[in-house]
N, C-alpha and C. Protein backbone atom coordinates (compact mmCIF):
# COMPACT_ATOMS: atom_id res chain seq x y z
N UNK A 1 0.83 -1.20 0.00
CA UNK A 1 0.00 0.00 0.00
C UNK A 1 0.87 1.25 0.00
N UNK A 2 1.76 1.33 0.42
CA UNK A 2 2.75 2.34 0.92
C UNK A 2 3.23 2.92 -0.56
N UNK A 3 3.69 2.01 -1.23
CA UNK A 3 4.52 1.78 -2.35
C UNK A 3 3.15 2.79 -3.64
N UNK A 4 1.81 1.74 -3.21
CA UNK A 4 0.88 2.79 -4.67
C UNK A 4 1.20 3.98 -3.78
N UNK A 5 0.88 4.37 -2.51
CA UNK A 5 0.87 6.07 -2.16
C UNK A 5 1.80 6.52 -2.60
N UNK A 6 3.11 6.42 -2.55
CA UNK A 6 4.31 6.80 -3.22
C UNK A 6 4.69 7.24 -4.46
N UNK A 7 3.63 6.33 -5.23
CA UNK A 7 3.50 6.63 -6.56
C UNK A 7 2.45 7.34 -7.06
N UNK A 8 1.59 7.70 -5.80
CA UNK A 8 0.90 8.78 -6.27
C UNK A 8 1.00 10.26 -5.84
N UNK A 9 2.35 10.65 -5.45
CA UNK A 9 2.56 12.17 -4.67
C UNK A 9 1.39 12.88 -5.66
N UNK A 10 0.88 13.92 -4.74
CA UNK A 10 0.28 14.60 -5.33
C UNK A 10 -1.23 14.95 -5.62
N UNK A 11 -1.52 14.04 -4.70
CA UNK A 11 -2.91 13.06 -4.71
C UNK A 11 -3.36 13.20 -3.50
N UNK A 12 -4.98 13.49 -3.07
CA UNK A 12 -5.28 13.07 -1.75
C UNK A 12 -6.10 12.04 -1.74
N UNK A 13 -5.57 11.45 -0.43
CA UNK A 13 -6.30 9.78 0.17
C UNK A 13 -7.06 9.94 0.86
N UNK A 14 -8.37 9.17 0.62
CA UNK A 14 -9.35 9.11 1.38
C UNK A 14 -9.89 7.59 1.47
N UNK A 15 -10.41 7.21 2.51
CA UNK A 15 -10.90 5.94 2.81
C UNK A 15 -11.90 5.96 2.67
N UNK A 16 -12.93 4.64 1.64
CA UNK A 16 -14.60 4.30 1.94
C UNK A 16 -14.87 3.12 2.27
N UNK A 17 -15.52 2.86 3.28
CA UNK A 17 -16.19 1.28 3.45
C UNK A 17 -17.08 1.44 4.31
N UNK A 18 -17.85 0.49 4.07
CA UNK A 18 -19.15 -0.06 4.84
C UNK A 18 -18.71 -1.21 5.55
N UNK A 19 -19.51 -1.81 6.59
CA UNK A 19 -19.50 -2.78 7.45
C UNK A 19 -20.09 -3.89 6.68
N UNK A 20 -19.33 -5.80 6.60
CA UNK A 20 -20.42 -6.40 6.12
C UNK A 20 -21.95 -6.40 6.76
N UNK A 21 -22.38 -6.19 7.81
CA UNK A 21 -23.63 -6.09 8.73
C UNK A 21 -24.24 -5.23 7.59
N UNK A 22 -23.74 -4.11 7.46
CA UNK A 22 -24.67 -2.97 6.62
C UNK A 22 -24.53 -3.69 5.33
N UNK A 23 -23.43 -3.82 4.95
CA UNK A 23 -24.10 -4.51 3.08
C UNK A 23 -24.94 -5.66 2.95
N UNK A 24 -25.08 -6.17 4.49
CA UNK A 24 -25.88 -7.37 4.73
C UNK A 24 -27.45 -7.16 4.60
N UNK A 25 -27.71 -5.74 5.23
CA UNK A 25 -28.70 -5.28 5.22
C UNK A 25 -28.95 -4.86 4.03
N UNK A 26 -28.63 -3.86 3.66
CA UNK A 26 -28.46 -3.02 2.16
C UNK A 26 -28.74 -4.17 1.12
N UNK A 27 -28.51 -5.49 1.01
CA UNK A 27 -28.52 -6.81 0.24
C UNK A 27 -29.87 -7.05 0.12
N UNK A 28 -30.68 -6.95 1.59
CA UNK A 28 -32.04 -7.66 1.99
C UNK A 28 -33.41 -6.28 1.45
N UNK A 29 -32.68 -4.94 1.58
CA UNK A 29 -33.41 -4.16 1.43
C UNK A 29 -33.36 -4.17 -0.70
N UNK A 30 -32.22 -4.26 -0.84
CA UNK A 30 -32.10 -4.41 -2.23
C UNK A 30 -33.17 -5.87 -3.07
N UNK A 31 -32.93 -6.79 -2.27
CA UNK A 31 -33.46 -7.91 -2.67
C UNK A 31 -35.15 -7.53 -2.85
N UNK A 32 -36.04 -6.80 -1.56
CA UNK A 32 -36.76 -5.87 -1.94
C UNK A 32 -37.25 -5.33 -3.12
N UNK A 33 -36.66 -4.47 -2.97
CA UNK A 33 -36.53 -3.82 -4.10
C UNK A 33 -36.49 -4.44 -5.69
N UNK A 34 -35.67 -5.18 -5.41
CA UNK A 34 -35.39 -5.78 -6.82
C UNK A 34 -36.90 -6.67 -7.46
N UNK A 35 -37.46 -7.32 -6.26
CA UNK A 35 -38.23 -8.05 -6.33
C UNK A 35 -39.70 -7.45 -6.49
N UNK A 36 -39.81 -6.03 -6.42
CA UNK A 36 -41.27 -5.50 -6.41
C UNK A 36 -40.88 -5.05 -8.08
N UNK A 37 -39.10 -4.47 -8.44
CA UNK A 37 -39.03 -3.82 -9.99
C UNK A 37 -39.35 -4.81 -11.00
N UNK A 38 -38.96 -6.24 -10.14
CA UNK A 38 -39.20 -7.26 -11.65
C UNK A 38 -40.28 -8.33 -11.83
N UNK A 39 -40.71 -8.22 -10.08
CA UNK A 39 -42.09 -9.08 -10.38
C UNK A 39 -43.39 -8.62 -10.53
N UNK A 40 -42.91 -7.42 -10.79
CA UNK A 40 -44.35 -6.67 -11.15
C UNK A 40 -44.82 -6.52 -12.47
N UNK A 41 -44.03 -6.35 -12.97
CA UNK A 41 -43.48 -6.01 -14.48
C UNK A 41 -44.03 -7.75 -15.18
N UNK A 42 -43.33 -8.46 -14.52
CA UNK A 42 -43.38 -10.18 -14.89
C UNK A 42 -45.16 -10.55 -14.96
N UNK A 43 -46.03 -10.09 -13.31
CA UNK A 43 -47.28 -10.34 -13.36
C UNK A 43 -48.13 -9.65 -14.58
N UNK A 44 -47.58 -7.91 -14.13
CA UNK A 44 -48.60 -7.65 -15.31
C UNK A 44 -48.67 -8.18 -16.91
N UNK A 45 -47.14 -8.84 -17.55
CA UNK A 45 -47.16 -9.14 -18.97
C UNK A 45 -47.76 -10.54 -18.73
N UNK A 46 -47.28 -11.68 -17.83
CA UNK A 46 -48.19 -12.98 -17.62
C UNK A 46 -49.16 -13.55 -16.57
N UNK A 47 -49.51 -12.32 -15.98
CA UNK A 47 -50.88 -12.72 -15.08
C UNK A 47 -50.36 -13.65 -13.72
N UNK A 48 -49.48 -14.61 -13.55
CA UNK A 48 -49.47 -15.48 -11.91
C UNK A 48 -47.98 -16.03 -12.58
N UNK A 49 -48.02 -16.83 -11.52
CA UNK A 49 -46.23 -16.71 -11.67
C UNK A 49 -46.49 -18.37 -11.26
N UNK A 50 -45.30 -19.24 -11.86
CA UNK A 50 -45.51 -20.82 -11.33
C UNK A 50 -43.86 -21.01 -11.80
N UNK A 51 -43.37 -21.82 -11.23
CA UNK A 51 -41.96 -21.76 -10.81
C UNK A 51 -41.42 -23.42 -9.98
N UNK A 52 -40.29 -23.33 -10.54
CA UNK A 52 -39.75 -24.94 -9.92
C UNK A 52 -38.13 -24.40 -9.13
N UNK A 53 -38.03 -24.70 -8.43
CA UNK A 53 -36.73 -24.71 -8.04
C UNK A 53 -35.78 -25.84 -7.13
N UNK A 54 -35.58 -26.06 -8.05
CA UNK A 54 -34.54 -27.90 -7.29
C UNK A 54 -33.09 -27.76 -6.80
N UNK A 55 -32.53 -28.76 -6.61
CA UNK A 55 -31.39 -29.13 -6.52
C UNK A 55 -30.50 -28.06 -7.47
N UNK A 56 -30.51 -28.95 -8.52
CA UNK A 56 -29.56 -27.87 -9.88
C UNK A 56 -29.65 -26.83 -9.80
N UNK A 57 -30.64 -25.95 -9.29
CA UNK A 57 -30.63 -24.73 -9.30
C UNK A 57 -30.19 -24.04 -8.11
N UNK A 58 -29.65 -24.69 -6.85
CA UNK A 58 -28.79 -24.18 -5.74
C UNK A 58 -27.40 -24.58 -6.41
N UNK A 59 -27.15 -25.85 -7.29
CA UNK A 59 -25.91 -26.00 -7.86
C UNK A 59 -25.42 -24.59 -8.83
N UNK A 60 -26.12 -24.39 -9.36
CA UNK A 60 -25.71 -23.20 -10.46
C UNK A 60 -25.70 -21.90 -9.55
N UNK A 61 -26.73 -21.83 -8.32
CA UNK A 61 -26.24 -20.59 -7.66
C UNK A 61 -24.49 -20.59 -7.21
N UNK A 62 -24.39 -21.37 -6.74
CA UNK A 62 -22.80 -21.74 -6.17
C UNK A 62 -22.23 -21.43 -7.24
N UNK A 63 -22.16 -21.86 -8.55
CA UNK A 63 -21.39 -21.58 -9.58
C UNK A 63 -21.46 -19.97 -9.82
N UNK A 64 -22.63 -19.79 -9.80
CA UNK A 64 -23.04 -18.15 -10.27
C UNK A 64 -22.27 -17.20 -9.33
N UNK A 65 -22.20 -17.96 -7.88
CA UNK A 65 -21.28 -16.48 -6.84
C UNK A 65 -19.71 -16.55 -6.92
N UNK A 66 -19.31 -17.94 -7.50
CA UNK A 66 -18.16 -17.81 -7.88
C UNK A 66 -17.86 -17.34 -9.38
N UNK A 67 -18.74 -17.37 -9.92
CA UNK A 67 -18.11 -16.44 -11.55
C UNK A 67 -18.67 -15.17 -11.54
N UNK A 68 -19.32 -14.78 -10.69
CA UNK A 68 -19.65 -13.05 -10.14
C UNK A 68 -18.03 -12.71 -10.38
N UNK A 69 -17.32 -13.45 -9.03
CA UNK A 69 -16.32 -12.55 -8.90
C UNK A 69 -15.50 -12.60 -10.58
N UNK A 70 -15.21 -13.79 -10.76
CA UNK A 70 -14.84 -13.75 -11.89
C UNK A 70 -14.87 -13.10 -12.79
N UNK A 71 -15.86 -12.46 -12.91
CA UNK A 71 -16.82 -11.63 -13.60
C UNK A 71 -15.71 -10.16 -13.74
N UNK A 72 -15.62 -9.28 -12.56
CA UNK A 72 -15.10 -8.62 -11.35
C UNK A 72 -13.50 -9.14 -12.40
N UNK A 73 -13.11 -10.10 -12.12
CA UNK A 73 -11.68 -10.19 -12.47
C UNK A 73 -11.46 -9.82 -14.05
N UNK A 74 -12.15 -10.54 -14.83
CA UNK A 74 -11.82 -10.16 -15.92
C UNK A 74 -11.92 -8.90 -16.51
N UNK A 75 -13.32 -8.47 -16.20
CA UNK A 75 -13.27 -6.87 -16.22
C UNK A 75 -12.33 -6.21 -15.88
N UNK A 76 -12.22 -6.15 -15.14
CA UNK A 76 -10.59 -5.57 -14.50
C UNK A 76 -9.39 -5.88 -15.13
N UNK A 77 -8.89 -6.98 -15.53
CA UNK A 77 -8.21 -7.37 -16.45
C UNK A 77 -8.30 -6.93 -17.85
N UNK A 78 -9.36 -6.68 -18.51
CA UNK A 78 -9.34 -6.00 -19.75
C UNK A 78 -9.45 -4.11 -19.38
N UNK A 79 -9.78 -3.76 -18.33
CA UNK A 79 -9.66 -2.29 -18.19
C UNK A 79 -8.16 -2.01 -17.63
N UNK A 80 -7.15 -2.39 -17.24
CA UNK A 80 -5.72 -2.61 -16.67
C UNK A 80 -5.24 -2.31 -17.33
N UNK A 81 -4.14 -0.98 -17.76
CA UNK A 81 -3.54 -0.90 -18.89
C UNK A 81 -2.18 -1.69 -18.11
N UNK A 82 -1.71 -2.56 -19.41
CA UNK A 82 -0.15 -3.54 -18.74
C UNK A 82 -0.63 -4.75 -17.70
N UNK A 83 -1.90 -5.24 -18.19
CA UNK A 83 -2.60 -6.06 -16.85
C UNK A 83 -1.75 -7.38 -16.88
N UNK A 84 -1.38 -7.30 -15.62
CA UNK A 84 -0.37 -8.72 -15.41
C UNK A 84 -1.60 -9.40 -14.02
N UNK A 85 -0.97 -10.91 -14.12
CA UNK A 85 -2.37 -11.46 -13.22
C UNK A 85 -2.06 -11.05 -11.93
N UNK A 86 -0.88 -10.94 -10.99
CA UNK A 86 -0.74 -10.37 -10.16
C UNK A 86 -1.55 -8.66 -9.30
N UNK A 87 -2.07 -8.20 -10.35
CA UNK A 87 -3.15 -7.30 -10.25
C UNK A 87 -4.63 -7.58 -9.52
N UNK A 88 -4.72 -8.97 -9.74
CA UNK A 88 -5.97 -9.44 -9.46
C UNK A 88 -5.65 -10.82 -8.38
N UNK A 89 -6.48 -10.59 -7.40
CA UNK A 89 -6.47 -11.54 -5.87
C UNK A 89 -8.01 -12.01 -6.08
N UNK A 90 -8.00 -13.40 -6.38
CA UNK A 90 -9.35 -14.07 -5.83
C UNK A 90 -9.17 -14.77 -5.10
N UNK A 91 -10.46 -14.62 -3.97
CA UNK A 91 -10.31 -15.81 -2.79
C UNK A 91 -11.83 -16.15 -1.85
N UNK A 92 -11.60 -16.57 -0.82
CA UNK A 92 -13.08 -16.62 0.29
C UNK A 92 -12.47 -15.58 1.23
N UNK A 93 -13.28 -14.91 1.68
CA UNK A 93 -13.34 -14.69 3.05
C UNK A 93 -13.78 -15.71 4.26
N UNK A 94 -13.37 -16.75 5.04
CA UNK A 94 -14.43 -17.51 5.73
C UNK A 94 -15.11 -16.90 7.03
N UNK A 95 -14.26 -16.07 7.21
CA UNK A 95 -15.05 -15.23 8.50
C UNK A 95 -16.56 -15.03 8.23
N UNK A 96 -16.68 -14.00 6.90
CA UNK A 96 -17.94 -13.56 6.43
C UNK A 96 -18.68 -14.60 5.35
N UNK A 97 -18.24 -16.13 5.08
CA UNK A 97 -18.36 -16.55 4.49
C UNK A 97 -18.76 -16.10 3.07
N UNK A 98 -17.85 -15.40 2.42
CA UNK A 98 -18.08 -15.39 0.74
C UNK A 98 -17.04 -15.16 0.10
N UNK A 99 -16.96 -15.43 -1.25
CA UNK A 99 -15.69 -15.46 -2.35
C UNK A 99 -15.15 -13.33 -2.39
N UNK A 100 -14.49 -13.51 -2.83
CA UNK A 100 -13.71 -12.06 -3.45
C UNK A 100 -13.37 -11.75 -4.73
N UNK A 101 -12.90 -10.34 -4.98
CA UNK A 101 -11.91 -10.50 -5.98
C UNK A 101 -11.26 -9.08 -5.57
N UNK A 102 -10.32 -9.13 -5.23
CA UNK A 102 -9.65 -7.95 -5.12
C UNK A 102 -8.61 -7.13 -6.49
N UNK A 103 -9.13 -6.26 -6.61
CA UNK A 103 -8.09 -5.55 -7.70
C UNK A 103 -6.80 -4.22 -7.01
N UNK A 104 -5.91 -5.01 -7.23
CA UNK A 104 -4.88 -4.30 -6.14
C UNK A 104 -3.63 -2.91 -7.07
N UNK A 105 -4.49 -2.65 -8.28
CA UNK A 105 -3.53 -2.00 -8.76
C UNK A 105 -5.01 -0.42 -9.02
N UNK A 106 -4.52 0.87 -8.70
CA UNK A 106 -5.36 2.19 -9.00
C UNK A 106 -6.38 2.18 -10.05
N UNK A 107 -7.94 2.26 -10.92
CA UNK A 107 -8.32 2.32 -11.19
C UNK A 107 -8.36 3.94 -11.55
N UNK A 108 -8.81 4.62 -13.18
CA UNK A 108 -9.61 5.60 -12.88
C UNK A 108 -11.29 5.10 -12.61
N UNK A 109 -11.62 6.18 -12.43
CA UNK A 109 -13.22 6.06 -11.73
C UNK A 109 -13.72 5.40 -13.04
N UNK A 110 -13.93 5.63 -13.65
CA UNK A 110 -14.88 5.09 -15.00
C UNK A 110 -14.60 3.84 -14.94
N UNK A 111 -13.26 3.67 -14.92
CA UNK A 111 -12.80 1.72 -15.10
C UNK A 111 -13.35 0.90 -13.70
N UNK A 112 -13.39 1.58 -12.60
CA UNK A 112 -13.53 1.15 -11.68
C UNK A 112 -15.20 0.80 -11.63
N UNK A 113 -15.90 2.13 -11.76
CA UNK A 113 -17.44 1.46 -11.87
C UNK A 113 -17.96 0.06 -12.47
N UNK A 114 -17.20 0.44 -14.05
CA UNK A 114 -17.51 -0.60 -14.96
C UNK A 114 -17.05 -1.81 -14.15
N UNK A 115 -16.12 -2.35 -13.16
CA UNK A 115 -15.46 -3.64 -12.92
C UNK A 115 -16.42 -3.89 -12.06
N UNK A 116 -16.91 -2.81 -11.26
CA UNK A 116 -17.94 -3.02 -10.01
C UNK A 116 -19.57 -3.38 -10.68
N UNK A 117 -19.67 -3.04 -11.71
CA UNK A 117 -20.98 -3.59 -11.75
C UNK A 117 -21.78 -3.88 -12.54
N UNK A 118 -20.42 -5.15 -13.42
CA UNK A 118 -20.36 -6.08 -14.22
C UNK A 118 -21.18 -7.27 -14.13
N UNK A 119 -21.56 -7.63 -12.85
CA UNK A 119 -21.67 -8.58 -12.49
C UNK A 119 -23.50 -8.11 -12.11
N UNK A 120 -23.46 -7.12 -11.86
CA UNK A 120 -24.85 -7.03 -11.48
C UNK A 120 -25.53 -6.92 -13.02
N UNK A 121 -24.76 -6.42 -14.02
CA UNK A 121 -25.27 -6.34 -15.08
C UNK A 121 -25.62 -7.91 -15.73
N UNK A 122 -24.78 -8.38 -16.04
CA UNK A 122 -24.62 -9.85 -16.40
C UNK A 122 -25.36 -10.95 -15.32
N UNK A 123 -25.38 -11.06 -14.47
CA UNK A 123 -26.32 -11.90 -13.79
C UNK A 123 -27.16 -11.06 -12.73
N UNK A 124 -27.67 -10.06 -12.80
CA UNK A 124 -28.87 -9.67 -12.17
C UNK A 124 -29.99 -9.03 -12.86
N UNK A 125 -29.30 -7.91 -14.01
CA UNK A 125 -30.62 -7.33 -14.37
C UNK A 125 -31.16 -7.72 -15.54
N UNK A 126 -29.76 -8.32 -16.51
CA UNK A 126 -30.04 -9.01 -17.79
C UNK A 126 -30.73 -10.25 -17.85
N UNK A 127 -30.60 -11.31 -16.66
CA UNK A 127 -31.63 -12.76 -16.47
C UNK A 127 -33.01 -12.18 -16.41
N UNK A 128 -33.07 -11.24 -15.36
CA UNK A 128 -34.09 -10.59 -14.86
C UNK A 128 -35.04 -10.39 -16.06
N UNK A 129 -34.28 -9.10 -16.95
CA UNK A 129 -35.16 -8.74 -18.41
C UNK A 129 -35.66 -9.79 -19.20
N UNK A 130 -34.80 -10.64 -19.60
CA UNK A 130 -34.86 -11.81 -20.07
C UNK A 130 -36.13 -12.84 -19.91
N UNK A 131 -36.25 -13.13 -18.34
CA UNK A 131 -37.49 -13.94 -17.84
C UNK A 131 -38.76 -13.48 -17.86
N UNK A 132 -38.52 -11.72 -17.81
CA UNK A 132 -39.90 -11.29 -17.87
C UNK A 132 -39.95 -10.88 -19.59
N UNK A 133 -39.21 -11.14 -20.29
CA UNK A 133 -39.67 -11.62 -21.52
C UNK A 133 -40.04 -12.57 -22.39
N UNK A 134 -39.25 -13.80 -21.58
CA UNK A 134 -39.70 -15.14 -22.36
C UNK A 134 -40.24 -16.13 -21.60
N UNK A 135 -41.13 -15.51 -20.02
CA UNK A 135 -41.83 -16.34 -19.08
C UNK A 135 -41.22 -17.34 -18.41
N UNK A 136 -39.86 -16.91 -18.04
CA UNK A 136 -39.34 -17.49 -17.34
C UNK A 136 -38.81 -16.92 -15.62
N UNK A 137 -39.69 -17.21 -15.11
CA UNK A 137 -39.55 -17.06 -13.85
C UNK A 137 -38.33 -17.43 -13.01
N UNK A 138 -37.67 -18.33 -13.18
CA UNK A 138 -36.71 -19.27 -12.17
C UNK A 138 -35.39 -17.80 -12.81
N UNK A 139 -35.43 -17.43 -13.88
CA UNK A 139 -34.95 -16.38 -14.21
C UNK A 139 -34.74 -15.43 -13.53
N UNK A 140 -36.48 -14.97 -13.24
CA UNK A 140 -36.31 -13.65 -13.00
C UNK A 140 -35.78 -13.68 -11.14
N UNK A 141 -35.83 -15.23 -10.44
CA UNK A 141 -35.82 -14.92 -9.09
C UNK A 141 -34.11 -14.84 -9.31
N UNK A 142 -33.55 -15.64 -10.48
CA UNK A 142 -32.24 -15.46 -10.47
C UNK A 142 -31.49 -14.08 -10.51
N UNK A 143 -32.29 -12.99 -10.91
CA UNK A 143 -31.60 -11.96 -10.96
C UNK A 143 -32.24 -10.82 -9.78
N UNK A 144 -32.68 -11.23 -10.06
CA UNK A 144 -33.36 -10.96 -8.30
C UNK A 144 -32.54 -11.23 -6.88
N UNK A 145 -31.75 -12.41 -7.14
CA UNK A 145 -30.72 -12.88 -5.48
C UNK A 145 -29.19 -12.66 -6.25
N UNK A 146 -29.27 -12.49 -7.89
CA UNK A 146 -27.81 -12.22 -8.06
C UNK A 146 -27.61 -10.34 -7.76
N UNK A 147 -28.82 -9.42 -8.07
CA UNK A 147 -29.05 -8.28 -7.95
C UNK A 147 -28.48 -7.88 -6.27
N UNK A 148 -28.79 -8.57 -5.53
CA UNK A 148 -29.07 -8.44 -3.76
C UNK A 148 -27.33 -8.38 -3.78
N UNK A 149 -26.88 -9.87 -4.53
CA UNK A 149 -25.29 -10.17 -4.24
C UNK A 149 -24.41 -9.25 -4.75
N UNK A 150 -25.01 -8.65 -5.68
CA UNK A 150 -24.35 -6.83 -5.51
C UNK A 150 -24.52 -5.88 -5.00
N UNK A 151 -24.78 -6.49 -3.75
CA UNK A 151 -25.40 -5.26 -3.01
C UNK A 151 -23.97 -4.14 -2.44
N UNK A 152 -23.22 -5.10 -2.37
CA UNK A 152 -21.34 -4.17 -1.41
C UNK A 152 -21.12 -3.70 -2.96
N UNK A 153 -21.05 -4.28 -4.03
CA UNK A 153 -20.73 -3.34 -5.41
C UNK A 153 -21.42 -2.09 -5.83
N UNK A 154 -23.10 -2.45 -5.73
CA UNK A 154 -23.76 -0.76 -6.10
C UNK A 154 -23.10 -0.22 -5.04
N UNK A 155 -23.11 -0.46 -3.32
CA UNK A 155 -23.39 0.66 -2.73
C UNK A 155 -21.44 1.41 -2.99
N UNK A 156 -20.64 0.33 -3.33
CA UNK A 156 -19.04 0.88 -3.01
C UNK A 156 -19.63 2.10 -4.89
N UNK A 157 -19.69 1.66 -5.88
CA UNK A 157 -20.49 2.63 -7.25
C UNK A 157 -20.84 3.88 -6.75
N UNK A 158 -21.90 3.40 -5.66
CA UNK A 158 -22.85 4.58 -5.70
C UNK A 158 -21.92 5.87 -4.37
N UNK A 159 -20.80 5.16 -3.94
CA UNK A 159 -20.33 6.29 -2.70
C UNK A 159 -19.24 6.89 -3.99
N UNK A 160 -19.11 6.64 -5.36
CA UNK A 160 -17.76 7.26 -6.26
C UNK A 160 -18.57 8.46 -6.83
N UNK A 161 -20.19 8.18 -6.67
CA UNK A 161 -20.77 9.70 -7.50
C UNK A 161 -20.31 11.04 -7.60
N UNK A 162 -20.02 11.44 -6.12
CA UNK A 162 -19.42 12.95 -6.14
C UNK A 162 -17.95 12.66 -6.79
N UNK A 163 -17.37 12.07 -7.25
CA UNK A 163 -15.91 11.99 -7.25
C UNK A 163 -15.51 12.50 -8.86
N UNK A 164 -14.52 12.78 -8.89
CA UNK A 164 -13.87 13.89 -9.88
C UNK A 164 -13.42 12.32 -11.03
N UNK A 165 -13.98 12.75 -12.42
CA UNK A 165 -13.70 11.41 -13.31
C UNK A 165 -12.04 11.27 -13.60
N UNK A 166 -11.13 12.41 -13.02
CA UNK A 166 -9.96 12.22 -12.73
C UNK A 166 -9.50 11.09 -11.52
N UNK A 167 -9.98 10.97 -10.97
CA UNK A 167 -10.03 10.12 -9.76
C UNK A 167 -9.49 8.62 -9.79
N UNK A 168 -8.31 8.28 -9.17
CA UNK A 168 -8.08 6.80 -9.15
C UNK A 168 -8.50 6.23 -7.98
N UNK A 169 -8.87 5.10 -7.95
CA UNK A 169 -9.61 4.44 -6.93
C UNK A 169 -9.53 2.72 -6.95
N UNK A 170 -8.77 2.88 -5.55
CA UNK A 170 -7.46 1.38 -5.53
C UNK A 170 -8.90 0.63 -4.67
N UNK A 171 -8.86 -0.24 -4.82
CA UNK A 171 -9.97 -0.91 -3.50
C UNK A 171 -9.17 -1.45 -2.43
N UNK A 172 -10.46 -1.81 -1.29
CA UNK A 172 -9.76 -2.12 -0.32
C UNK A 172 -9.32 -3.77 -0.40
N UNK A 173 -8.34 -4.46 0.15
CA UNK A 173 -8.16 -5.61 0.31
C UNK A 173 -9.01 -5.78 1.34
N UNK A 174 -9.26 -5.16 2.44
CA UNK A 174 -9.97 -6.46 3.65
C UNK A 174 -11.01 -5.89 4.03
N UNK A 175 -11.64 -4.90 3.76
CA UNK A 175 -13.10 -4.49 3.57
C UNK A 175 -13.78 -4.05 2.36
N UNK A 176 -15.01 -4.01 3.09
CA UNK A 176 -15.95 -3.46 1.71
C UNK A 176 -15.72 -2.08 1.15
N UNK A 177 -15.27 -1.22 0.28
CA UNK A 177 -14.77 -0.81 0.25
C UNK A 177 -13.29 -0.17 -0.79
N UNK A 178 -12.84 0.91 -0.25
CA UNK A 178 -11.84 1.09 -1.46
C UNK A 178 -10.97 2.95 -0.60
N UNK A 179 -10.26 2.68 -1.63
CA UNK A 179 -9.03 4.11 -1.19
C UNK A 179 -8.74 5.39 -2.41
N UNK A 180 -9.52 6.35 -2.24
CA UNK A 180 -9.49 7.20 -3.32
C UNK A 180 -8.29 8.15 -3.24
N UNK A 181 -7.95 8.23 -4.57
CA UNK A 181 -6.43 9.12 -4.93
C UNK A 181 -7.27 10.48 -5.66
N UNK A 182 -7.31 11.46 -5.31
CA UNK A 182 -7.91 12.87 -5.94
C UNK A 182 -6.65 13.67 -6.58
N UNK A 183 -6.37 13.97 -7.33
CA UNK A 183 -5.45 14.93 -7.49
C UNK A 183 -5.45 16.37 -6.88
N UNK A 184 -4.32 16.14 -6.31
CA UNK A 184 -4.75 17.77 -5.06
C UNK A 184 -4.68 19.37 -6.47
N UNK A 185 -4.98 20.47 -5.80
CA UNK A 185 -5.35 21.26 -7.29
C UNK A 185 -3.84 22.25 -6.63
């Protein structure tokens, strides 16, 4: 950490993170949410909703929270100018029980959004659209609990709004969260 500050003289640091408790919440209130934007939409085009959910489909969730992050990595990997894999840390947390992906090299803000909320795009709002277009429900709950599992990504997105599109923004390794570089004026 010492080493990016170093390389950014010139710059002011600021810290953002949330508590997992709060993105825990923020997840449940999102899940909410998500669930009144897409099952409403779903009733009014097909009238009642009928739905199966088995085995295979807790198997593919497991798959789905591990290629979230994935998700997260590659993005990052194609926005990296000089991206070497060392840039990118995937792992679990077991404390808080869930996977990661840490990107350990400065982002500008634009690259950084896009890596953050890749994943909500690709498995939350796009299944979502999808089911309430071709009557598939098991769909739409899928983007509905993948939507929630971005819940620490919108809210880390939504704290970069005020921020200057000059702005690099390293994330945090061990919280939710991240470390903004401003260019001082």
């Amino acid at each position: 950490m010492e080493e990016l500050i170093s390389q950014k003289e010139g710059y002011r640091i600021d810290k953002y993170t949330i508590s997992f408790l709060w993105a825990n919440l923020f997840a449940l209130i999102l899940m909410v949410f998500s669930a009144v934007l897409f099952i409403v939409p779903y009733l009014l085009l097909w009238g009642s909703i009928s739905f199966t959910i088995n085995w295979i489909w807790y198997v593919f969730l497991l798959i789905g929270l591990i290629l979230h992050e994935f998700i997260h990595a590659i993005t990052f990997a194609i926005l990296i100018k000089d991206f070497k894999f060392k840039h990118i840390h995937l792992g679990f947390k077991w404390k808080y029980l869930t996977p990661y992906c840490h990107c350990n090299t400065p982002l500008k803000k634009q690259d950084y959004i896009i890596g953050g909320l890749m994943p909500l795009i690709l498995f939350g709002i796009i299944p979502s659209l999808l089911g309430i277009c071709f009557h598939q429900f098991e769909w739409v709950i899928w983007g509905i609990v993948f939507s929630a599992i971005a819940a620490g990504d919108i809210w880390v997105v939504w704290e970069t709004r005020y921020l200057s599109k000059d702005t690099y923004i390293l994330d945090n390794p061990n919280e939710i969260g991240f470390f903004v570089y401003e260019k001082m004026v």
